[in-house]
PDB file of N, CA and C in Angstrom:
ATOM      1  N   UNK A   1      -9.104  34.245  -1.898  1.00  0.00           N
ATOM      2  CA  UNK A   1      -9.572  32.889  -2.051  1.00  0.00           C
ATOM      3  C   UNK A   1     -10.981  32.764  -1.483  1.00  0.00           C
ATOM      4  N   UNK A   2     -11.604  31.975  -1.766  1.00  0.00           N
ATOM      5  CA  UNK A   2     -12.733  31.474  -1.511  1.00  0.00           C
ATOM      6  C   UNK A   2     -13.021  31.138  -0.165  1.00  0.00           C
ATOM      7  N   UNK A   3     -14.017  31.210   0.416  1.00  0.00           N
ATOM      8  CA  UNK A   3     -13.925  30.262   1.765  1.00  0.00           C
ATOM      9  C   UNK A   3     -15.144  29.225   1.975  1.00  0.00           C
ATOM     10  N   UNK A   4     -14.790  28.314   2.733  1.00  0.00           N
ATOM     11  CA  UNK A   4     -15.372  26.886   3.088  1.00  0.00           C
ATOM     12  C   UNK A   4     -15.550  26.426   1.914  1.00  0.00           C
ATOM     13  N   UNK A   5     -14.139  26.087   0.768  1.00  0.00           N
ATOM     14  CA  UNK A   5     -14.201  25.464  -0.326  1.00  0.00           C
ATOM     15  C   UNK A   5     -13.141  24.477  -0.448  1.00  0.00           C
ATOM     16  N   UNK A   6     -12.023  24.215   0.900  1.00  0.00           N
ATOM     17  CA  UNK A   6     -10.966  23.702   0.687  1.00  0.00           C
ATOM     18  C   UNK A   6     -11.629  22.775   2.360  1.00  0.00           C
ATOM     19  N   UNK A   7     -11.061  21.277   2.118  1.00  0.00           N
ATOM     20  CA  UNK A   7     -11.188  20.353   2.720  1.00  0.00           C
ATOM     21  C   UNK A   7     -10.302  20.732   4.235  1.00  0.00           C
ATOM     22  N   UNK A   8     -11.024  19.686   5.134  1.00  0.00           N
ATOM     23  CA  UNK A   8     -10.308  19.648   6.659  1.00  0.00           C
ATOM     24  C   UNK A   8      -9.286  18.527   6.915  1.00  0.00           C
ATOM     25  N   UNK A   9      -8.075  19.262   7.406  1.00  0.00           N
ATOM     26  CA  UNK A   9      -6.995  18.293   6.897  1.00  0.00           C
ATOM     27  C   UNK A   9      -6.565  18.389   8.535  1.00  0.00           C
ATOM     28  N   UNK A  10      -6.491  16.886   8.971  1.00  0.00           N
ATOM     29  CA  UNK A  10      -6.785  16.155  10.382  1.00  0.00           C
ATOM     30  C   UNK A  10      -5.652  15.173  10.597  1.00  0.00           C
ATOM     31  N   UNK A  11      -4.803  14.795  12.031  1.00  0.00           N
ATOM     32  CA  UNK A  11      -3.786  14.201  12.317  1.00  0.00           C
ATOM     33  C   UNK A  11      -4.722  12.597  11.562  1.00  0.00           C
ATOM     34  N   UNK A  12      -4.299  11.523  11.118  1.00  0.00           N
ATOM     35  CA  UNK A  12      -4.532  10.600  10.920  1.00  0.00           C
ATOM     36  C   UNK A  12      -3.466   9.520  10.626  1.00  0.00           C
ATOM     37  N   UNK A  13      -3.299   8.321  11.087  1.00  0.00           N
ATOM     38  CA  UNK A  13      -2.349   7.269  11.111  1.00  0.00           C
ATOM     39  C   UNK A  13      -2.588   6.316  10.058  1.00  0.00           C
ATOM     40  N   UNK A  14      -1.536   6.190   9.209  1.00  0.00           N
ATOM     41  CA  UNK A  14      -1.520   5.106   7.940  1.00  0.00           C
ATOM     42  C   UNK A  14      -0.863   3.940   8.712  1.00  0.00           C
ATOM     43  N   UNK A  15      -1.248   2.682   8.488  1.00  0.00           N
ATOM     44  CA  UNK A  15      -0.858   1.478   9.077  1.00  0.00           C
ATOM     45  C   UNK A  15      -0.782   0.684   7.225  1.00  0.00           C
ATOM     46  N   UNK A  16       0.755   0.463   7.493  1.00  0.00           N
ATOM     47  CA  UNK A  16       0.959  -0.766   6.420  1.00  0.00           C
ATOM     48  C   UNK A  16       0.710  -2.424   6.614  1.00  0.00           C
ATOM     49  N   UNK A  17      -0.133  -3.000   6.266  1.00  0.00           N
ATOM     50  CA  UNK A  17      -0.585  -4.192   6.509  1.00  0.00           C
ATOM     51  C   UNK A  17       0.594  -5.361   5.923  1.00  0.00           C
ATOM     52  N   UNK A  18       1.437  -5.145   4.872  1.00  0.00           N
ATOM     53  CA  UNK A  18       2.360  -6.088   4.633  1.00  0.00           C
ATOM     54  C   UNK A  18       3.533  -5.857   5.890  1.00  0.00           C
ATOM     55  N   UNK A  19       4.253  -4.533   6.003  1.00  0.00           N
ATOM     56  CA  UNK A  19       5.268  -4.592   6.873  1.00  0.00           C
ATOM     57  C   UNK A  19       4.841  -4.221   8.492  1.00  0.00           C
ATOM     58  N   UNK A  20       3.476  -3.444   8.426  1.00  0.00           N
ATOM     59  CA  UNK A  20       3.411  -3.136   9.967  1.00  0.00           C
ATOM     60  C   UNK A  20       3.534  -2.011  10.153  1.00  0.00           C
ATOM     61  N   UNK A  21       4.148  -1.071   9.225  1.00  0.00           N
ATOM     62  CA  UNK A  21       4.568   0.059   9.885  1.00  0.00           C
ATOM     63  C   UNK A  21       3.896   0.985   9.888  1.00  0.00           C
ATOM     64  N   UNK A  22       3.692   2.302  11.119  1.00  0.00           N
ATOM     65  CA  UNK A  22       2.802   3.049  11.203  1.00  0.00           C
ATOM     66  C   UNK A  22       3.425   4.365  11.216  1.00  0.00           C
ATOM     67  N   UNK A  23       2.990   5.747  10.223  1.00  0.00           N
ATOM     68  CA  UNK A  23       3.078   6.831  10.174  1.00  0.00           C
ATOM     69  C   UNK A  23       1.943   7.864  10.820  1.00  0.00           C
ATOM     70  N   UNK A  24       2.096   8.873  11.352  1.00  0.00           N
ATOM     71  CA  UNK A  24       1.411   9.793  11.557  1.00  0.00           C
ATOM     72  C   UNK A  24       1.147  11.434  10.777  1.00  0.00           C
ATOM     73  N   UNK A  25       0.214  11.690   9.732  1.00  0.00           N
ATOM     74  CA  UNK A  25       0.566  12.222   8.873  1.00  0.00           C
ATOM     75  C   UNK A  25      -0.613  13.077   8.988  1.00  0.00           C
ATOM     76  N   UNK A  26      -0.939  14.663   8.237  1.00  0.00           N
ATOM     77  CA  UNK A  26      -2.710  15.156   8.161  1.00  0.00           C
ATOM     78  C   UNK A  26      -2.638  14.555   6.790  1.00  0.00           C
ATOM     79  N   UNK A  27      -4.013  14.408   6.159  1.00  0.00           N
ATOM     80  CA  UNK A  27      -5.002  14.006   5.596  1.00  0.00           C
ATOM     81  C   UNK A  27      -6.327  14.223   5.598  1.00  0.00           C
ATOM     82  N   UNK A  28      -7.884  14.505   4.532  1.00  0.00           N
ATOM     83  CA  UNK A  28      -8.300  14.778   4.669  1.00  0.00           C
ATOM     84  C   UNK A  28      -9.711  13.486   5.004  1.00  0.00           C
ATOM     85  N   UNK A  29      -8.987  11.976   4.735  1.00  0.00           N
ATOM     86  CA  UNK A  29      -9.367  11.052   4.490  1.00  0.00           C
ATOM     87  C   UNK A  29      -9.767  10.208   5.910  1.00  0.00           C
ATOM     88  N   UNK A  30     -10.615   9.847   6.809  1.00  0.00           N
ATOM     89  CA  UNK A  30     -11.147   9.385   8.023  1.00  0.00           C
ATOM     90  C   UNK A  30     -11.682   8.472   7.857  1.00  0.00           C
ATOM     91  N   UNK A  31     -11.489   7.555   9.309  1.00  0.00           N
ATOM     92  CA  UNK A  31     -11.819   6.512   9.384  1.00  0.00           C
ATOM     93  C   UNK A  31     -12.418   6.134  10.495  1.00  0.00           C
ATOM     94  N   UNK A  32     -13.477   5.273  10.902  1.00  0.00           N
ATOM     95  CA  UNK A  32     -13.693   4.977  12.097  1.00  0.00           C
ATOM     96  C   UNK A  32     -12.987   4.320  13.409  1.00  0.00           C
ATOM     97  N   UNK A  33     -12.002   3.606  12.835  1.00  0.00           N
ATOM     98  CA  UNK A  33     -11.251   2.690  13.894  1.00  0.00           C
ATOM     99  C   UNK A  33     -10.065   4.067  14.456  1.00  0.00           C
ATOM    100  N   UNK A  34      -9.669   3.520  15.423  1.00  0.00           N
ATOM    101  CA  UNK A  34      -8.791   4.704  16.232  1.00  0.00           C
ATOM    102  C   UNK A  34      -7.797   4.154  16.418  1.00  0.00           C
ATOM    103  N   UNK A  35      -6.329   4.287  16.528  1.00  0.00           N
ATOM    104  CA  UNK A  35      -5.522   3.994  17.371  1.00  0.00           C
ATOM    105  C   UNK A  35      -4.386   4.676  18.470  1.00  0.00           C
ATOM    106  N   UNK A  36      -4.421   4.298  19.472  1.00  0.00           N
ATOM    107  CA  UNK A  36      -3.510   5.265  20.616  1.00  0.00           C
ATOM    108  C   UNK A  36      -1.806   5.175  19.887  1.00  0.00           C
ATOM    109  N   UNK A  37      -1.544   6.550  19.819  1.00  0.00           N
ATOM    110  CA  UNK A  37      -0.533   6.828  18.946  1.00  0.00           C
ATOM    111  C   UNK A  37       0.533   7.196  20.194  1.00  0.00           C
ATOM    112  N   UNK A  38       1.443   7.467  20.253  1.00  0.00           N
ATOM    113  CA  UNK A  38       3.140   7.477  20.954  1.00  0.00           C
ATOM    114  C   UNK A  38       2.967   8.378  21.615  1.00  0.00           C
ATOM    115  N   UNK A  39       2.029   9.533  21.330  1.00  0.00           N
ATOM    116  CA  UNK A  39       1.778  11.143  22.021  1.00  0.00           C
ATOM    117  C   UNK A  39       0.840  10.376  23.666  1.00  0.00           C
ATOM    118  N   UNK A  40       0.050   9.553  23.302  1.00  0.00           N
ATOM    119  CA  UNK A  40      -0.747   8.927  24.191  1.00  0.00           C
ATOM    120  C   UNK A  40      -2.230   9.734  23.395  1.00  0.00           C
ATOM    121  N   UNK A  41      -2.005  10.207  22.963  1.00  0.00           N
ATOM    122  CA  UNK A  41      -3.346  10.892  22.229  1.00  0.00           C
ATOM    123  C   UNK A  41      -4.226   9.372  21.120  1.00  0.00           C
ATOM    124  N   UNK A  42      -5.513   9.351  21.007  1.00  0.00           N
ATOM    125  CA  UNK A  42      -5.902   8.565  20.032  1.00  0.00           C
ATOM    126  C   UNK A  42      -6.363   9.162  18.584  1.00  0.00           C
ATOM    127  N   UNK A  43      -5.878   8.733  17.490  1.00  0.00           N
ATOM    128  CA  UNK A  43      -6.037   9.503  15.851  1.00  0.00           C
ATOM    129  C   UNK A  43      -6.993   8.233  15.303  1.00  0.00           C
ATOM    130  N   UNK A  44      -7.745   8.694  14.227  1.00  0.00           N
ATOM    131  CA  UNK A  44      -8.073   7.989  13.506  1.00  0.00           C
ATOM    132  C   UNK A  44      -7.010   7.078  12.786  1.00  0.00           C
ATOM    133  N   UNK A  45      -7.369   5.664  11.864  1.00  0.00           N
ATOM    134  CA  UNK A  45      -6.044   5.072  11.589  1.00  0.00           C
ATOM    135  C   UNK A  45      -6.898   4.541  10.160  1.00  0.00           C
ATOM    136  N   UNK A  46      -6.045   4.519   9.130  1.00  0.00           N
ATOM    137  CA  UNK A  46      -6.241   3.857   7.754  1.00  0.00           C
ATOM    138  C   UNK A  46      -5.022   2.531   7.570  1.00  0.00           C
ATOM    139  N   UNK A  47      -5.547   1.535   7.174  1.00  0.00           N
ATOM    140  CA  UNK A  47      -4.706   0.307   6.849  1.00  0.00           C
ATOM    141  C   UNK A  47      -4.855   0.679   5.097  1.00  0.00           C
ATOM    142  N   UNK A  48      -3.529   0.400   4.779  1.00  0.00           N
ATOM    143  CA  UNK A  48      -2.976   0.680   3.302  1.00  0.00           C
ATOM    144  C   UNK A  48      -2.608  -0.843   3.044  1.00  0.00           C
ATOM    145  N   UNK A  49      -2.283  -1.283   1.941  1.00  0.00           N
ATOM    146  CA  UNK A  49      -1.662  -2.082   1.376  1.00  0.00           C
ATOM    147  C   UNK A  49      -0.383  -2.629   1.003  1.00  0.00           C
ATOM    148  N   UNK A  50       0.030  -1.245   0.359  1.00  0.00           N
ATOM    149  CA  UNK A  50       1.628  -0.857   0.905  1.00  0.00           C
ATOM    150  C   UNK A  50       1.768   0.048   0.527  1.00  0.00           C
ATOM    151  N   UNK A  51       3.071   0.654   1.262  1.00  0.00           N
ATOM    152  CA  UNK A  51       3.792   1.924   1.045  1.00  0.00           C
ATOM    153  C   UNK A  51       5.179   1.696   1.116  1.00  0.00           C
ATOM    154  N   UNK A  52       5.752   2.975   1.589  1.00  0.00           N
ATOM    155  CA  UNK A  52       7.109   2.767   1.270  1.00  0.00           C
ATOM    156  C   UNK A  52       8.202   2.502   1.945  1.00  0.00           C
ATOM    157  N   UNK A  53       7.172   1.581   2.778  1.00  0.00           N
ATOM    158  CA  UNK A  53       8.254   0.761   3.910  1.00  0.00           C
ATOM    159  C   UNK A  53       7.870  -0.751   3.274  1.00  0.00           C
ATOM    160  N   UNK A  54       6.941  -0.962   2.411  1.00  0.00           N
ATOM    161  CA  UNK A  54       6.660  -2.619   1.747  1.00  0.00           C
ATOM    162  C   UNK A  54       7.277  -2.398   0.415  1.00  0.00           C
ATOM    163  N   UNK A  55       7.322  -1.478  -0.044  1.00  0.00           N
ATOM    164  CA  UNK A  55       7.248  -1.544  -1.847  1.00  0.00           C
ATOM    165  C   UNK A  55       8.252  -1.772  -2.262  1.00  0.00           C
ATOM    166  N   UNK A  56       8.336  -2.619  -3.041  1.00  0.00           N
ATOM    167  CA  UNK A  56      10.460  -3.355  -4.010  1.00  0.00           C
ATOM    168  C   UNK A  56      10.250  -2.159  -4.271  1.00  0.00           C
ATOM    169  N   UNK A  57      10.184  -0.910  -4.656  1.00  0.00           N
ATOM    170  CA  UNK A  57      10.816   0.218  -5.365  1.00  0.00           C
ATOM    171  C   UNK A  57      11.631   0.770  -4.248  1.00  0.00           C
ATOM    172  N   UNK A  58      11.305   0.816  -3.142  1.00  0.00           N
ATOM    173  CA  UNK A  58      11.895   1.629  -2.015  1.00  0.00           C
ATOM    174  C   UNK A  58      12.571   0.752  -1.457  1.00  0.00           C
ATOM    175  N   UNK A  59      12.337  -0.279  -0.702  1.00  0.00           N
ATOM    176  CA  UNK A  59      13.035  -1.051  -0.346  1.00  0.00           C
ATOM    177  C   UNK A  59      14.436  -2.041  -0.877  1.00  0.00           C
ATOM    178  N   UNK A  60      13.980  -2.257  -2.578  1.00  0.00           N
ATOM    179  CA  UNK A  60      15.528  -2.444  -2.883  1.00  0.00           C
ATOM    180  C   UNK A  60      15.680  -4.305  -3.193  1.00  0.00           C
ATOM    181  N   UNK A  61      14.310  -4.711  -2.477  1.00  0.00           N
ATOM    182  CA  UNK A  61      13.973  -6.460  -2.734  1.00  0.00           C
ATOM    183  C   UNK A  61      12.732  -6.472  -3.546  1.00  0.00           C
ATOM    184  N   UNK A  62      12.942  -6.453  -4.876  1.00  0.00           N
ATOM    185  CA  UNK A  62      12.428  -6.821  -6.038  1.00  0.00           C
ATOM    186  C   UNK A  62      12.551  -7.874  -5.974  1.00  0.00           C
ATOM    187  N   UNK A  63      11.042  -9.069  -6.211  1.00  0.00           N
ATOM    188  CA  UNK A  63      10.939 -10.232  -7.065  1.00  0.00           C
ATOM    189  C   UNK A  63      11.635 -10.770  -8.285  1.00  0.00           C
ATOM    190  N   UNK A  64      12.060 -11.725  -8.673  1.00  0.00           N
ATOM    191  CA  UNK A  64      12.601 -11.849  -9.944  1.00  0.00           C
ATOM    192  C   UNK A  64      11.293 -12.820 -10.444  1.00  0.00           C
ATOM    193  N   UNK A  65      10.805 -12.393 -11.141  1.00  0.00           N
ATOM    194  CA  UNK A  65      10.031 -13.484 -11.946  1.00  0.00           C
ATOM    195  C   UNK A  65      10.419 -14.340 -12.921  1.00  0.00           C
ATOM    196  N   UNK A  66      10.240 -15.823 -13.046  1.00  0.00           N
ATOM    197  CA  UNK A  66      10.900 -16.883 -13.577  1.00  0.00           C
ATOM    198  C   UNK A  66       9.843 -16.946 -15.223  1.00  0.00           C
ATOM    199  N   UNK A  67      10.245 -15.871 -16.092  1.00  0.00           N
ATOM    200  CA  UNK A  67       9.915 -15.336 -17.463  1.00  0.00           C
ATOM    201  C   UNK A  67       9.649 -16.487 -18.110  1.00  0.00           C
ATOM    202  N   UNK A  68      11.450 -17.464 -18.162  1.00  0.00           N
ATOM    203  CA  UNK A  68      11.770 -18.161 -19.312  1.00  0.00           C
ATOM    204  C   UNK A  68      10.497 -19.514 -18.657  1.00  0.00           C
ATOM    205  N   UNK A  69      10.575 -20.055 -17.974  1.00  0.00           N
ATOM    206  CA  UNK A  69       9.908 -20.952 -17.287  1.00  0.00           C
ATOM    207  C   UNK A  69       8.429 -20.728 -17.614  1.00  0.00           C
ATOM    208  N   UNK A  70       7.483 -19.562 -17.593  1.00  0.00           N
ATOM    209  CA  UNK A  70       6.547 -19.009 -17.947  1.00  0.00           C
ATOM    210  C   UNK A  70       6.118 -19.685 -19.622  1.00  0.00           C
ATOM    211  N   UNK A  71       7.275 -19.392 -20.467  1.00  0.00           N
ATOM    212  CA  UNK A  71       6.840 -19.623 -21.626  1.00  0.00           C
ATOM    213  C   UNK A  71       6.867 -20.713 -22.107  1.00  0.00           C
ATOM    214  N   UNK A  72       8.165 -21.842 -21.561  1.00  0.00           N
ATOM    215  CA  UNK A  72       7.974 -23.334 -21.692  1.00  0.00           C
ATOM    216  C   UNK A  72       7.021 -24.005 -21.203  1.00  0.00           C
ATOM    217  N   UNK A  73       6.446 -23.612 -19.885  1.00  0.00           N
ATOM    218  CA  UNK A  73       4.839 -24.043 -19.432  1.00  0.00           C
ATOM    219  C   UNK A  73       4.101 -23.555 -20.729  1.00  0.00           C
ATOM    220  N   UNK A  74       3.901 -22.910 -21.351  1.00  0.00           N
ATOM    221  CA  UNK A  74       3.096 -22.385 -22.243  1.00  0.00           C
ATOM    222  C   UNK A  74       3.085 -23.036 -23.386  1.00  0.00           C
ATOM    223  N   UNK A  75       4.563 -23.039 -23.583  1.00  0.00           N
ATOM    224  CA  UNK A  75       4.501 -23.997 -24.900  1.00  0.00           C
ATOM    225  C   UNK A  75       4.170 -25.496 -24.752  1.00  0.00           C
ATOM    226  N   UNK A  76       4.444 -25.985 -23.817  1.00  0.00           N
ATOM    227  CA  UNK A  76       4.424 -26.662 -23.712  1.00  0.00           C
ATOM    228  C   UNK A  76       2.527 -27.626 -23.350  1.00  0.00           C
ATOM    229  N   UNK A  77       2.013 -26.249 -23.219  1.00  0.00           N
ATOM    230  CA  UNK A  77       0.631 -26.396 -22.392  1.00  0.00           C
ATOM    231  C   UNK A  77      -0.010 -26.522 -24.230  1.00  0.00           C
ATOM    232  N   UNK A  78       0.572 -25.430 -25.349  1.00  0.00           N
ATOM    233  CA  UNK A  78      -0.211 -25.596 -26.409  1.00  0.00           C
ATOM    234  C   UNK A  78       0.674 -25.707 -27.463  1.00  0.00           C
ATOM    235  N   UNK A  79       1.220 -27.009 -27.279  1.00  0.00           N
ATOM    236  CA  UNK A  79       2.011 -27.258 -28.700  1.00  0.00           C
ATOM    237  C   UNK A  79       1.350 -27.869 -29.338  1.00  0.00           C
ATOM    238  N   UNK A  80       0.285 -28.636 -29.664  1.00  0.00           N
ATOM    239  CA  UNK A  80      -0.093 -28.863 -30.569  1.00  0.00           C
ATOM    240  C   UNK A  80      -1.305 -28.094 -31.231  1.00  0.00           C
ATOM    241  N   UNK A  81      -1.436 -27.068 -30.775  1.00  0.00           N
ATOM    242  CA  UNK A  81      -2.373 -26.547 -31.347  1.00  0.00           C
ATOM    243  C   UNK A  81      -2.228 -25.837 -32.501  1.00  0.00           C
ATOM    244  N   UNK A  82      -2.847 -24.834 -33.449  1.00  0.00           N
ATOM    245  CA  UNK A  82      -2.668 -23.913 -34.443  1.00  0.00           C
ATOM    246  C   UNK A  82      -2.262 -24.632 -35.739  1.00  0.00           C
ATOM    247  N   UNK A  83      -1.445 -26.085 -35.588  1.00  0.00           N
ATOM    248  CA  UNK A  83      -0.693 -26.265 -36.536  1.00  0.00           C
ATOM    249  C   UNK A  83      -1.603 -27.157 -37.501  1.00  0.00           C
TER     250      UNK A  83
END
């Protein structure tokens, strides 16, 4: 293999901003903010959006979206039009 062609892969902390929750994972991806992690050691830290402590796929609480309601606003917003 090649050398000094593959990235530096570094302890770094994902923080989920919907649920809170924090992993400690490598990555090659850095950030400036730090946070003191459980070791007492400080890692760099990335805030995500969600993962798979927020996401209805993992978690199991899917939204139901109100479809039928959607389209009677609609019709109702352009019934007289087209005709």
């Amino acid at each position: 293999m090649k050398s000094d062609i593959h990235p530096d892969y570094a302890p770094v902390v994902f923080r989920d901003l919907a649920s809170g929750a924090t992993f400690l994972t490598r990555s090659t991806v850095t950030s400036d903010k730090t946070i003191d992690w459980e070791d007492g050691n400080s890692y760099p830290v990335i805030d995500v959006e969600i993962s798979s402590e927020s996401h209805p796929f993992y978690t199991g609480k899917q939204r139901i979206l109100d479809s039928a309601g959607r389209v009677e606003k609609f019709n109702t917003r352009y019934k007289g039009f087209g005709s």
